[in-house]
PDB file of N, CA and C in Angstrom:
ATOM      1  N   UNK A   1     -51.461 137.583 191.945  1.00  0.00           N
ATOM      2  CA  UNK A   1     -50.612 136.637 191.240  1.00  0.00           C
ATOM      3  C   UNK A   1     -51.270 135.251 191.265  1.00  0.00           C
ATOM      4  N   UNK A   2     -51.121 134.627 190.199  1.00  0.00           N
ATOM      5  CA  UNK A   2     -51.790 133.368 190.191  1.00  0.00           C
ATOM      6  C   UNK A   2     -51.016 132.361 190.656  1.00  0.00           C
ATOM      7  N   UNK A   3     -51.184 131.343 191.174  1.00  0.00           N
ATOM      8  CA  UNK A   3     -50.697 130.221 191.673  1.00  0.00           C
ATOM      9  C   UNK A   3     -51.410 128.953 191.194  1.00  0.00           C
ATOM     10  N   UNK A   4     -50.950 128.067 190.926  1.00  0.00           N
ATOM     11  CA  UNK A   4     -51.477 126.553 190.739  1.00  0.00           C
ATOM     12  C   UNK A   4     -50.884 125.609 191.126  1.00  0.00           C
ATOM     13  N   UNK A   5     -51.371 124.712 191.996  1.00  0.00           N
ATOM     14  CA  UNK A   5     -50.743 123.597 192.839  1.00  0.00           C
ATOM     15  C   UNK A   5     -51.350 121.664 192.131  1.00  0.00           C
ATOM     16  N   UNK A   6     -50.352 121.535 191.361  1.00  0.00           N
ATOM     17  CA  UNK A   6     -51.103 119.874 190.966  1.00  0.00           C
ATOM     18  C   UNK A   6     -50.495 119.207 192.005  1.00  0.00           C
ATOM     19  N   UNK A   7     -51.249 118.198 191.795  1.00  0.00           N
ATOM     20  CA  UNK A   7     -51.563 116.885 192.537  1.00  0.00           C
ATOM     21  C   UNK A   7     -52.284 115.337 192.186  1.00  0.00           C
ATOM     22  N   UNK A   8     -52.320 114.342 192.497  1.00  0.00           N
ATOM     23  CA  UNK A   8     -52.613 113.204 191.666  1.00  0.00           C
ATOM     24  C   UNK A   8     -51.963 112.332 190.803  1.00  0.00           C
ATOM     25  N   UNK A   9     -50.928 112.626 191.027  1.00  0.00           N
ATOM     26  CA  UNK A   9     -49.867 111.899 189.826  1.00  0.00           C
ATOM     27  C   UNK A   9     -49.502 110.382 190.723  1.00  0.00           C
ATOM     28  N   UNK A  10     -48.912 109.663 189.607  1.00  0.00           N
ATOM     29  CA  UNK A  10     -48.169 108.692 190.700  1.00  0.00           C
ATOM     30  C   UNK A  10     -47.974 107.264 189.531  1.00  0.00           C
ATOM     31  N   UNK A  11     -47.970 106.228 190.137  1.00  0.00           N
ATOM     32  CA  UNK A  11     -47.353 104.670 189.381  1.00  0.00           C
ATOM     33  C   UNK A  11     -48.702 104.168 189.059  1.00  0.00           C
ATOM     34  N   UNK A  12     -48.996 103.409 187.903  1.00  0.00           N
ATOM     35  CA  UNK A  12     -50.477 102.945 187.551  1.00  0.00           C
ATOM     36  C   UNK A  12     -49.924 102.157 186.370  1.00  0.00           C
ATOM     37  N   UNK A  13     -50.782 100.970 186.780  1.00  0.00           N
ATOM     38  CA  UNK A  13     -50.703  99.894 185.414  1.00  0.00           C
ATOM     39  C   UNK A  13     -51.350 100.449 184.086  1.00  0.00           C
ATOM     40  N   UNK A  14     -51.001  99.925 183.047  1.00  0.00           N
ATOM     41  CA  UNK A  14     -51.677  99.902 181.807  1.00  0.00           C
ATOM     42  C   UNK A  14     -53.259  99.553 181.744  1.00  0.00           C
ATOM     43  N   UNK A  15     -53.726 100.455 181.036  1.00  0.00           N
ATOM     44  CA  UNK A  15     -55.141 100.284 181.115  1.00  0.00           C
ATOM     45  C   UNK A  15     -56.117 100.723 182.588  1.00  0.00           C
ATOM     46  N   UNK A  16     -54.975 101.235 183.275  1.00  0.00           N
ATOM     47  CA  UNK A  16     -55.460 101.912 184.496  1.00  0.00           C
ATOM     48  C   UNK A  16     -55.829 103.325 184.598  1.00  0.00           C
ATOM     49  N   UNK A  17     -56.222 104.135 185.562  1.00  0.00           N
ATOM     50  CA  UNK A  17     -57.055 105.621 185.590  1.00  0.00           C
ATOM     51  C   UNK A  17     -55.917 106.255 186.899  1.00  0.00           C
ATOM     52  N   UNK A  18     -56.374 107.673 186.586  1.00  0.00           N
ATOM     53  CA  UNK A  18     -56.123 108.675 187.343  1.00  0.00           C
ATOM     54  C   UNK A  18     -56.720 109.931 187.544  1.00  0.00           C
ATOM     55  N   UNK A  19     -56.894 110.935 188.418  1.00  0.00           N
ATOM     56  CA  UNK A  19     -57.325 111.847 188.064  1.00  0.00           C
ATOM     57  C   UNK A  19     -56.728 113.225 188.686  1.00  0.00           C
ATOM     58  N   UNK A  20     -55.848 113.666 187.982  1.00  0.00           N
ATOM     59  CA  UNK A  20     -55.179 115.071 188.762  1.00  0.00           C
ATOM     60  C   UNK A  20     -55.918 116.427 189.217  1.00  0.00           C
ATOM     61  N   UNK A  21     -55.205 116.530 190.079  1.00  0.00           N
ATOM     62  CA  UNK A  21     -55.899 117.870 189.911  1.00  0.00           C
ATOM     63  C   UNK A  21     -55.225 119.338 190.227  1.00  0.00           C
ATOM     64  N   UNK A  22     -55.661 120.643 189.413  1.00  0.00           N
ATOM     65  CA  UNK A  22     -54.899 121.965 189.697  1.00  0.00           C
ATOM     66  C   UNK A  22     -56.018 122.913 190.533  1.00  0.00           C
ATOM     67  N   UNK A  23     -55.180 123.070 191.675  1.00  0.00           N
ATOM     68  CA  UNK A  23     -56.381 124.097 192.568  1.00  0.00           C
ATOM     69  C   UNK A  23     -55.206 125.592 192.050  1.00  0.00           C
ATOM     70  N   UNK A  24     -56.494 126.397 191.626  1.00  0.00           N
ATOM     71  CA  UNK A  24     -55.538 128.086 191.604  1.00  0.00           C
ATOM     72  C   UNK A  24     -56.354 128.645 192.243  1.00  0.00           C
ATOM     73  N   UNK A  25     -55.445 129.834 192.424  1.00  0.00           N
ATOM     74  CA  UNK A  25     -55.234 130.978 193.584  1.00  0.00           C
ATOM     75  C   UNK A  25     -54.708 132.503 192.965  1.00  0.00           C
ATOM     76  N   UNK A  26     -55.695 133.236 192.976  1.00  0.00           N
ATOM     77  CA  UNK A  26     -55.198 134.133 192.272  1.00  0.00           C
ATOM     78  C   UNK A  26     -55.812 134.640 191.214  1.00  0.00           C
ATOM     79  N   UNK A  27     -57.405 134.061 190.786  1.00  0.00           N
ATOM     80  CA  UNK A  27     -58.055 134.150 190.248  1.00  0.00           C
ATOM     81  C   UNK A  27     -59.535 133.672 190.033  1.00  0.00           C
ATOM     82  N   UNK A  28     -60.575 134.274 189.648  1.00  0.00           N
ATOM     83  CA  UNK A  28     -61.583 133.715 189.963  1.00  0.00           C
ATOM     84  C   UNK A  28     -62.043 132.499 188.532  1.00  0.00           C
ATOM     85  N   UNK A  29     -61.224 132.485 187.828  1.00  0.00           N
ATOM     86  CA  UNK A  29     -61.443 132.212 186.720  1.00  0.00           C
ATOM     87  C   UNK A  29     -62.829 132.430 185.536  1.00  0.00           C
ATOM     88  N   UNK A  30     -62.960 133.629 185.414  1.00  0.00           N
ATOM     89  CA  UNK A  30     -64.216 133.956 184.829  1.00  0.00           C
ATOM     90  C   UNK A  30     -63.511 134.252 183.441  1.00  0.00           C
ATOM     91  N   UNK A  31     -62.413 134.473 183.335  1.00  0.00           N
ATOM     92  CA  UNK A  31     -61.429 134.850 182.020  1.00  0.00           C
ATOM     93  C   UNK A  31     -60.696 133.703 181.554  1.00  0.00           C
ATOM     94  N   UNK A  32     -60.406 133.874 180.642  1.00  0.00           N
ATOM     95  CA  UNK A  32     -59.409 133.156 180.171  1.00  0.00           C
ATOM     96  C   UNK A  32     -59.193 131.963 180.053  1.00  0.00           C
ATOM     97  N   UNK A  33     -58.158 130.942 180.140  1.00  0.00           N
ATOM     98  CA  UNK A  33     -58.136 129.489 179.643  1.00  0.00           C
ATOM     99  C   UNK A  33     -57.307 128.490 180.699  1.00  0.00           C
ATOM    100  N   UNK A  34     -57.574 127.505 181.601  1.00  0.00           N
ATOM    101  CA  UNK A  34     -56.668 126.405 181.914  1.00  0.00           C
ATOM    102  C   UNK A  34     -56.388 125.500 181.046  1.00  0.00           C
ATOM    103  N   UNK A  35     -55.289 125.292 181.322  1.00  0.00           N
ATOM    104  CA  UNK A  35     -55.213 123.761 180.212  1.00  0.00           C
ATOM    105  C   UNK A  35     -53.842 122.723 180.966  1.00  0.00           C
ATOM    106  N   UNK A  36     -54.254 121.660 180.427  1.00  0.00           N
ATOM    107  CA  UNK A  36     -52.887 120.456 181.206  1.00  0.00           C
ATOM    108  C   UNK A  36     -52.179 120.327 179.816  1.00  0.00           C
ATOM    109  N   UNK A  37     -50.971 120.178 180.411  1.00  0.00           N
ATOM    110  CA  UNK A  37     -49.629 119.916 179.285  1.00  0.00           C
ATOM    111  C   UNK A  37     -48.987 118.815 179.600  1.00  0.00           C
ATOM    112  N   UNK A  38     -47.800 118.127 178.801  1.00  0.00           N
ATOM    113  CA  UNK A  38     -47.325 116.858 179.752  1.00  0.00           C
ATOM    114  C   UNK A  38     -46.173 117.068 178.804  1.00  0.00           C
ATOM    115  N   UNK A  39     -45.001 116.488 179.853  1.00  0.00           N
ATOM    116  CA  UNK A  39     -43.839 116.566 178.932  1.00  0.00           C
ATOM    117  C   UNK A  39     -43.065 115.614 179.272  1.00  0.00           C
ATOM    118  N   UNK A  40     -42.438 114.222 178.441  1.00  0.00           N
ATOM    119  CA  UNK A  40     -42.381 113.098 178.460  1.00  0.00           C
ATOM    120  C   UNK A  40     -40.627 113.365 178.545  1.00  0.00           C
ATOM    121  N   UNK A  41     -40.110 112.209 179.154  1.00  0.00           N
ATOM    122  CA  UNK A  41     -37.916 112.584 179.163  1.00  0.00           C
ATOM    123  C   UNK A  41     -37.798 112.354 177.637  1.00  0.00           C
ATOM    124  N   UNK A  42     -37.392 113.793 177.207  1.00  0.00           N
ATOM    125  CA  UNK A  42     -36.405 113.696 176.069  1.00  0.00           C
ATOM    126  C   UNK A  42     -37.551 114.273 174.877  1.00  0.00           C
ATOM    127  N   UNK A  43     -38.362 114.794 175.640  1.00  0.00           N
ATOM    128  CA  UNK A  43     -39.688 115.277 174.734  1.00  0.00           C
ATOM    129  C   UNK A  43     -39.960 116.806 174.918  1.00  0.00           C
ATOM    130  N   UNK A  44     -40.809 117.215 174.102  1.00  0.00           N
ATOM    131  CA  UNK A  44     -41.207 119.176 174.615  1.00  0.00           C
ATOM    132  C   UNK A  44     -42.486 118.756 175.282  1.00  0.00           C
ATOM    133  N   UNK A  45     -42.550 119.878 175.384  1.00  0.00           N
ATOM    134  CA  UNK A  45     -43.842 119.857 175.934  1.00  0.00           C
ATOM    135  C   UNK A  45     -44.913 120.381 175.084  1.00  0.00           C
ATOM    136  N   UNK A  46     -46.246 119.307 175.316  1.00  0.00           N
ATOM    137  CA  UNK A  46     -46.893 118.972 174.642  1.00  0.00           C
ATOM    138  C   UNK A  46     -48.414 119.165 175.304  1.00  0.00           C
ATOM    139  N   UNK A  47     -49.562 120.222 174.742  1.00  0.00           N
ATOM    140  CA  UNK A  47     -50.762 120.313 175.168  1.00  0.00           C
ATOM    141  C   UNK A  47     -51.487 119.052 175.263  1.00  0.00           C
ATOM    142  N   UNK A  48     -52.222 118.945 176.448  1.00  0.00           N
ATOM    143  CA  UNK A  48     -53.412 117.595 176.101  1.00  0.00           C
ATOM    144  C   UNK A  48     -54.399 118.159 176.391  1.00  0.00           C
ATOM    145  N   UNK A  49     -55.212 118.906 176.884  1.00  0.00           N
ATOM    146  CA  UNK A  49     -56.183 119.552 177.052  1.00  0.00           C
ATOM    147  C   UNK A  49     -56.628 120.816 177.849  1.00  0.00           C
ATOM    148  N   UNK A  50     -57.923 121.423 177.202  1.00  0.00           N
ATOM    149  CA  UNK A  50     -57.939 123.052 177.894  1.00  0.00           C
ATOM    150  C   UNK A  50     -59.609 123.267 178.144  1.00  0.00           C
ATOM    151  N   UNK A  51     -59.641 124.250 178.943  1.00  0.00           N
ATOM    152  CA  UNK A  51     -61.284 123.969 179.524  1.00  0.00           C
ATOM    153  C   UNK A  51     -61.379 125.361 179.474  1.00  0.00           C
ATOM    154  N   UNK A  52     -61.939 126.488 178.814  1.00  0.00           N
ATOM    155  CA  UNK A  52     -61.883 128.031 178.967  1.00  0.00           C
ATOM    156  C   UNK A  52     -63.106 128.252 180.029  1.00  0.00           C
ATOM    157  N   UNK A  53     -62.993 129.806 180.478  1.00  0.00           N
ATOM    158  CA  UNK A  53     -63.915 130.250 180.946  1.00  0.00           C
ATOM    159  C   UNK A  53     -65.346 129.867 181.069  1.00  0.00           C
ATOM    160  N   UNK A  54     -65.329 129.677 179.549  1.00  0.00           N
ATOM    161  CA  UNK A  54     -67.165 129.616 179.149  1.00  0.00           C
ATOM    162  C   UNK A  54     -67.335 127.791 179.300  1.00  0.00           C
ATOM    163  N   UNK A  55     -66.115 127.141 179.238  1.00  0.00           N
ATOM    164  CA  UNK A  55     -66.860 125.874 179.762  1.00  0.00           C
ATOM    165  C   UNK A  55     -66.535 124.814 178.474  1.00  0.00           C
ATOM    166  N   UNK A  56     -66.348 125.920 177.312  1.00  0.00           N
ATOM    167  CA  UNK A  56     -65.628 125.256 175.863  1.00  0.00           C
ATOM    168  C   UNK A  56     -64.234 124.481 176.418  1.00  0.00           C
ATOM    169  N   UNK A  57     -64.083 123.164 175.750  1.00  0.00           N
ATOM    170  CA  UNK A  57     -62.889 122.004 175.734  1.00  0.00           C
ATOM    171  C   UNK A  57     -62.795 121.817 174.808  1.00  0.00           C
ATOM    172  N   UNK A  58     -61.042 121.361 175.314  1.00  0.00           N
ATOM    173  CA  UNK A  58     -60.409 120.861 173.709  1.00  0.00           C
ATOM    174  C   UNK A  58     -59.273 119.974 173.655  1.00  0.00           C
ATOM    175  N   UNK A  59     -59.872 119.075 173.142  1.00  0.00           N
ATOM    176  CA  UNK A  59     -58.208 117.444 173.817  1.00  0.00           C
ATOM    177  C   UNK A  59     -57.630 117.020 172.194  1.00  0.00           C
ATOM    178  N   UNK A  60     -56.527 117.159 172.762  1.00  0.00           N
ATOM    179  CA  UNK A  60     -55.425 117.067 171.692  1.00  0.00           C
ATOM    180  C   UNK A  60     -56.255 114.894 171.006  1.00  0.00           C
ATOM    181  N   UNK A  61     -55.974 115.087 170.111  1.00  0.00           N
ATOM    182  CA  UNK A  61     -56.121 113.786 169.784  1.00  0.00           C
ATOM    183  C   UNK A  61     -55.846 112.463 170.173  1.00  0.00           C
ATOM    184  N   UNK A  62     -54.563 112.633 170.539  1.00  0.00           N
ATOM    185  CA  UNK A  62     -54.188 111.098 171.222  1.00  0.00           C
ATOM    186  C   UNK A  62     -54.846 110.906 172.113  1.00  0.00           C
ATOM    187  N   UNK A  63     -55.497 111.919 172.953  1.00  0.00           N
ATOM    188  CA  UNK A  63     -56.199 111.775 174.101  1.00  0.00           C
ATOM    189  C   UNK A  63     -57.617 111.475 174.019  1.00  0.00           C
ATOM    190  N   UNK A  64     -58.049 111.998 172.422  1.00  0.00           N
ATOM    191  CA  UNK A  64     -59.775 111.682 172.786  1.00  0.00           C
ATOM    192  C   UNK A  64     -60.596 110.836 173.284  1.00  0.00           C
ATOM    193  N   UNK A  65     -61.395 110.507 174.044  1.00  0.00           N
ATOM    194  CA  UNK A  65     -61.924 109.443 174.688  1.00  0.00           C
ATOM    195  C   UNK A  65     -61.345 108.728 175.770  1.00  0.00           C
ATOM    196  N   UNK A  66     -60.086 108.854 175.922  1.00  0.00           N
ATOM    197  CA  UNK A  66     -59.541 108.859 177.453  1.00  0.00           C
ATOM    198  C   UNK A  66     -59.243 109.466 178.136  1.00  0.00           C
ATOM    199  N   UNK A  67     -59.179 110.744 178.390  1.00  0.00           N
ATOM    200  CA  UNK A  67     -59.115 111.628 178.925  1.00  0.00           C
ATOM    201  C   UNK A  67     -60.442 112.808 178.697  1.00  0.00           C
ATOM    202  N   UNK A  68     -60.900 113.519 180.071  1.00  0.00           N
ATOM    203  CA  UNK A  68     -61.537 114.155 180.325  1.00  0.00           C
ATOM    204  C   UNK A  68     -61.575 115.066 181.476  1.00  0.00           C
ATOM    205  N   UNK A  69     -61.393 116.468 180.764  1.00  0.00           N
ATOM    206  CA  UNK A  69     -60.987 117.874 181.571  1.00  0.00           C
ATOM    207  C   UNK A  69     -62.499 118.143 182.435  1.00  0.00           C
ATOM    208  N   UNK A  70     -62.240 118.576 183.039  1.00  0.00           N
ATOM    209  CA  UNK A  70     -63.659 119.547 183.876  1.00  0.00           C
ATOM    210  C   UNK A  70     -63.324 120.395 185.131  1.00  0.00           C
ATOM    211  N   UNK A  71     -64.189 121.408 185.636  1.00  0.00           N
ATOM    212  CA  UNK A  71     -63.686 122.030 186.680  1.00  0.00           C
ATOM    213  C   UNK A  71     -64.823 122.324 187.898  1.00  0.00           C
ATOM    214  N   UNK A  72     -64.401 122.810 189.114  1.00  0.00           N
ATOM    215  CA  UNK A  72     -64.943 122.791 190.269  1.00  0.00           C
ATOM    216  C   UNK A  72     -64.983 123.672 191.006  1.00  0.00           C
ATOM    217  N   UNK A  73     -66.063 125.045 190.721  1.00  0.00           N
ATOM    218  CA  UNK A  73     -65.420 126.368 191.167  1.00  0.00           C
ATOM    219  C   UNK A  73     -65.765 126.461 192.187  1.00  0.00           C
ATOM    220  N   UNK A  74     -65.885 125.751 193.216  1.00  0.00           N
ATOM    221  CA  UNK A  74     -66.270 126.037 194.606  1.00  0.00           C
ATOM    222  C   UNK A  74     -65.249 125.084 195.295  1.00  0.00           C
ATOM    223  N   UNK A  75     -64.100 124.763 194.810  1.00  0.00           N
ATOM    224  CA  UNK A  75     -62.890 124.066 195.177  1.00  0.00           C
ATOM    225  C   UNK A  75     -61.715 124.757 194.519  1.00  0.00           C
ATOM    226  N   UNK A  76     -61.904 125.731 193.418  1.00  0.00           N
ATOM    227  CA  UNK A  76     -60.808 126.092 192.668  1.00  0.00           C
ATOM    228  C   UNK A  76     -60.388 125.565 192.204  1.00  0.00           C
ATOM    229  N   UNK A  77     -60.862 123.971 191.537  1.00  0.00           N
ATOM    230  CA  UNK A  77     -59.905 122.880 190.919  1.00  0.00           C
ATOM    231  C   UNK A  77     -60.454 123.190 189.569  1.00  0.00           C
ATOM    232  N   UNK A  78     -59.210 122.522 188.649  1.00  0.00           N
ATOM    233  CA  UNK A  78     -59.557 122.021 187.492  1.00  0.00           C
ATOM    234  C   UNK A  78     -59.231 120.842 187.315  1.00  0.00           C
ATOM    235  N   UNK A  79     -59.616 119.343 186.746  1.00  0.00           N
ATOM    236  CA  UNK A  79     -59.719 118.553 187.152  1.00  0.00           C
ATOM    237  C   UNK A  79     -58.798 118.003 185.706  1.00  0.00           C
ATOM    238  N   UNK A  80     -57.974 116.748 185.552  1.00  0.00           N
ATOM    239  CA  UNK A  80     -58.388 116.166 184.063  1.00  0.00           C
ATOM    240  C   UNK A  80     -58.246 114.353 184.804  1.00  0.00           C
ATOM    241  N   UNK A  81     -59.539 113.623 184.140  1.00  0.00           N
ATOM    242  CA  UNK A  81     -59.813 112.155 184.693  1.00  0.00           C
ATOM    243  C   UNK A  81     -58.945 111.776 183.542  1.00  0.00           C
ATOM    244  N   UNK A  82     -57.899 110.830 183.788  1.00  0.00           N
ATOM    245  CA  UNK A  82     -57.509 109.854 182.674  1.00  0.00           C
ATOM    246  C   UNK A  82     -57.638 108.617 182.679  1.00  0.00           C
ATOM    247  N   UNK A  83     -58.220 107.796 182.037  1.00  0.00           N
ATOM    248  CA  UNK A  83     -58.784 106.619 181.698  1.00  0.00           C
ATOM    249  C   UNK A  83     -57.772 105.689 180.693  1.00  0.00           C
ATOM    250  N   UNK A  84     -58.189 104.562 180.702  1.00  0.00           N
ATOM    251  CA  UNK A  84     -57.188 103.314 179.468  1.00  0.00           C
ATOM    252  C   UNK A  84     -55.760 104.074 179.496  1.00  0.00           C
ATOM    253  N   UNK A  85     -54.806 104.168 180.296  1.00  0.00           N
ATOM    254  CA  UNK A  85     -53.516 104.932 180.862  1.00  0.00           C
ATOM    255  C   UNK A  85     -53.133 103.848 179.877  1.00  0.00           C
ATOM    256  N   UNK A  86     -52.441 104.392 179.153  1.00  0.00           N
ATOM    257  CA  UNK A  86     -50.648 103.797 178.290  1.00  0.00           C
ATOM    258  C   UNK A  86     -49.226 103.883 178.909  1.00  0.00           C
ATOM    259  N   UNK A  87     -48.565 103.266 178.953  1.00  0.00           N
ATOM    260  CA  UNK A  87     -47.209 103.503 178.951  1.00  0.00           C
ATOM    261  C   UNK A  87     -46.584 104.838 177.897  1.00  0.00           C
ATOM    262  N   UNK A  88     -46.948 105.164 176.749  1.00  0.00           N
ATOM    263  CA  UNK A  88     -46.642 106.464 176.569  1.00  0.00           C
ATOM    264  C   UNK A  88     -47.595 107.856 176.818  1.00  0.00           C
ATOM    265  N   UNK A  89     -48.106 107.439 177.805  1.00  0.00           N
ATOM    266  CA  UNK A  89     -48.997 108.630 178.355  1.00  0.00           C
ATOM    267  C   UNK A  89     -47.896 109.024 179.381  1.00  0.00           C
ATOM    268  N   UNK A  90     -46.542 108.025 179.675  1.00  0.00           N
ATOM    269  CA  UNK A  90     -45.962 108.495 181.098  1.00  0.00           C
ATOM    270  C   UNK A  90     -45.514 110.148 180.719  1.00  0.00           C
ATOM    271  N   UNK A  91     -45.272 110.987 181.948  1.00  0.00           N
ATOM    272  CA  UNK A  91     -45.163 112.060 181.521  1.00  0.00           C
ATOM    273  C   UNK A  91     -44.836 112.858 182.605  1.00  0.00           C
ATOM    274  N   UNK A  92     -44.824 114.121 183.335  1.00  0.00           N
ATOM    275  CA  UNK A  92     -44.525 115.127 184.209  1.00  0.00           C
ATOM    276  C   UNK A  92     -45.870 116.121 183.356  1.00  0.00           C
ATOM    277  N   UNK A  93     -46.788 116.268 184.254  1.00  0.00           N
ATOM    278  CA  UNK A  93     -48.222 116.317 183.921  1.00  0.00           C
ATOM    279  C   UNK A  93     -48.172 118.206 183.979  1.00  0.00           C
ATOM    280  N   UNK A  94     -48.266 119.298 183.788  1.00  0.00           N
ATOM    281  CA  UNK A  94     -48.611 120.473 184.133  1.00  0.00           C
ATOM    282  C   UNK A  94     -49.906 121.209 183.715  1.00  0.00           C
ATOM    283  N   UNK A  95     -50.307 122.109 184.741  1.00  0.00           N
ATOM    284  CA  UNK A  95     -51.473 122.936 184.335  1.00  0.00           C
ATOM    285  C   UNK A  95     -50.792 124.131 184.756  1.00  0.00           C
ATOM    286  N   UNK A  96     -51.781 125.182 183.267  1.00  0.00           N
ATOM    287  CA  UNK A  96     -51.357 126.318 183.245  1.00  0.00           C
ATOM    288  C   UNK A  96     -52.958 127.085 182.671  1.00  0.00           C
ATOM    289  N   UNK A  97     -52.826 128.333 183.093  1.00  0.00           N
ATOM    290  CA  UNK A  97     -53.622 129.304 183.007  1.00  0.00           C
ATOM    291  C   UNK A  97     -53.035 130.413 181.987  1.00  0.00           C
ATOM    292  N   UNK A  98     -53.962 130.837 180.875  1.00  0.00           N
ATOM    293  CA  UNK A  98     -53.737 131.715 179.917  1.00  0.00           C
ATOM    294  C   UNK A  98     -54.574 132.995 179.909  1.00  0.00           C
ATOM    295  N   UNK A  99     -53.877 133.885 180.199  1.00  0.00           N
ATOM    296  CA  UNK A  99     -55.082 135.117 179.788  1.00  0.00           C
ATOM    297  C   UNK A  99     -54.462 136.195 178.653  1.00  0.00           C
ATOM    298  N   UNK A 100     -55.277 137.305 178.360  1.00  0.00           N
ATOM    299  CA  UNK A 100     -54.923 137.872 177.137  1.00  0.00           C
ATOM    300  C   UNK A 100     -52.956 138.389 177.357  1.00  0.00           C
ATOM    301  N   UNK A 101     -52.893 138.818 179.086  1.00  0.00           N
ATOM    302  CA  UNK A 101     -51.471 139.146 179.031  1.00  0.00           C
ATOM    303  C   UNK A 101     -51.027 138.604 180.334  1.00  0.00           C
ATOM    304  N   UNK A 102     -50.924 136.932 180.446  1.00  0.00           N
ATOM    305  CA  UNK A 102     -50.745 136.413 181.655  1.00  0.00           C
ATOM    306  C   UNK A 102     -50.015 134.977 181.055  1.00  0.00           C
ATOM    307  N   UNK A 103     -49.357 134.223 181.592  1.00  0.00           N
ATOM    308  CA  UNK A 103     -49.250 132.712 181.711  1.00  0.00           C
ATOM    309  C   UNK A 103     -48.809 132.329 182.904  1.00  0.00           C
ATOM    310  N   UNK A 104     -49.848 131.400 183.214  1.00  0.00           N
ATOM    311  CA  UNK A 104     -49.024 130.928 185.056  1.00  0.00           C
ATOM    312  C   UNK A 104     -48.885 129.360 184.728  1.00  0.00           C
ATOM    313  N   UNK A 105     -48.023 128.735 185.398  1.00  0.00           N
ATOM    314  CA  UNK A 105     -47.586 127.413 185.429  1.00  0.00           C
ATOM    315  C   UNK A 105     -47.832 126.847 187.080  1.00  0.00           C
ATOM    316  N   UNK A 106     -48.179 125.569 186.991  1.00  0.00           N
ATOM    317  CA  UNK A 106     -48.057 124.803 187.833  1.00  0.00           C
ATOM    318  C   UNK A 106     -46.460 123.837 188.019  1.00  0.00           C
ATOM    319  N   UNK A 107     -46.330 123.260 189.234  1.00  0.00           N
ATOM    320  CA  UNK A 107     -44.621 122.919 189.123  1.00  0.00           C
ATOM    321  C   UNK A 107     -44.644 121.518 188.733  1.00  0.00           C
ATOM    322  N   UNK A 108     -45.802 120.983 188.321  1.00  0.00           N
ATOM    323  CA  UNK A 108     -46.092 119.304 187.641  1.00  0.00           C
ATOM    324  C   UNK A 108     -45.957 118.221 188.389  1.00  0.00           C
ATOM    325  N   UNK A 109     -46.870 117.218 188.242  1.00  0.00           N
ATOM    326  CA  UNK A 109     -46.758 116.038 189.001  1.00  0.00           C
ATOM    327  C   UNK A 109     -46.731 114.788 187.913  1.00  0.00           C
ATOM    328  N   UNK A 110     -46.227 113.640 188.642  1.00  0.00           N
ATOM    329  CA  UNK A 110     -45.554 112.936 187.865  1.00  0.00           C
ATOM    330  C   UNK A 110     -46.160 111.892 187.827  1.00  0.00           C
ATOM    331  N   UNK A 111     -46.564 111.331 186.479  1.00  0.00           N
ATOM    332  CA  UNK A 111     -47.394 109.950 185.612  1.00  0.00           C
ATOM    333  C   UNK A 111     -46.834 108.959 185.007  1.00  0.00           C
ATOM    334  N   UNK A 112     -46.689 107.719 185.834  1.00  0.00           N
ATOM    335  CA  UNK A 112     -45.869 106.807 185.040  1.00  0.00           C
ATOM    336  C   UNK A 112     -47.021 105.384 185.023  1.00  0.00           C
ATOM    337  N   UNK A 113     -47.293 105.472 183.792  1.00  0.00           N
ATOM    338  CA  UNK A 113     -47.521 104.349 183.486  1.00  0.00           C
ATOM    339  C   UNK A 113     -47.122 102.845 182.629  1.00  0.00           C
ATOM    340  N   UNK A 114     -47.022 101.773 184.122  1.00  0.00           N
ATOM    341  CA  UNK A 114     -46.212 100.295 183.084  1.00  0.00           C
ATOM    342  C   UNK A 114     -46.693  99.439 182.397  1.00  0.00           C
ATOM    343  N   UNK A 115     -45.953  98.881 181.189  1.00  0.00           N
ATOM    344  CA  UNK A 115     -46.663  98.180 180.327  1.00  0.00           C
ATOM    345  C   UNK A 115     -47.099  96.440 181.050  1.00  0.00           C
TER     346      UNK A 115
END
C-alpha cells in the first residue's frame, strides 16, 4: 500500500519561497506518476504539477517559472521548490501518486501566503 507523508508548508511573505516535500512508501516508483495538487477555501482542487517515472514534467500554467517539481530516490521524496509565492498561491498543498489502477493521496500541508 502506498503511503505519502507532506511536509514544508507554513506562513511566507509575498514574493517569498518554499519547498515541500512528499516522502512515499510503498513503492519504488519506477511506474507511474506523482504530482502536487492544491486546493484553495471555497475552491476544487486543482493540479500544479507532475514528475512521471521517466523524469517527464508538467506545471500547470500559473505556475510556470515559479515553481519547480523534482525527485530524490534515495530519500523517497518528491520535491516541488516554490519561488515569487503570491497570496493566491495560498492553498492546502497535496501529493498524489497515479498508476494504471492505483491513486494514493497525501493528507496535505498548509501554504499561506501574505500580501
Amino acid at each position: 500500500q502506498v503511503q505519502l507523508v507532506e511536509s514544508g508548508g507554513g506562513w511566507v511573505q509575498s514574493g517569498g519561497s518554499l519547498r515541500l516535500s512528499c516522502v512515499y512508501s510503498g513503492t519504488t516508483f519506477r511506474h507511474g506518476t506523482m504530482g502536487w495538487y492544491r486546493q484553495a477555501p471555497g475552491k476544487q482542487r486543482e493540479l500544479v504539477a507532475t514528475i512521471a517515472w521517466d523524469n517527464f514534467t508538467y506545471y500547470e500554467d500559473s505556475v510556470k517559472g515559479r515553481l519547480t517539481i523534482s525527485r530524490e530516490d534515495a530519500s523517497n521524496t518528491v520535491f516541488i521548490q516554490m519561488n515569487n509565492l503570491k497570496p493566491e498561491d495560498t492553498a492546502v498543498y497535496y501529493c498524489n501518486y497515479v498508476t494504471w489502477n492505483s491513486i494514493s493521496w497525501g493528507q496535505g500541508t498548509q501554504v499561506t501566503v501574505s500580501s
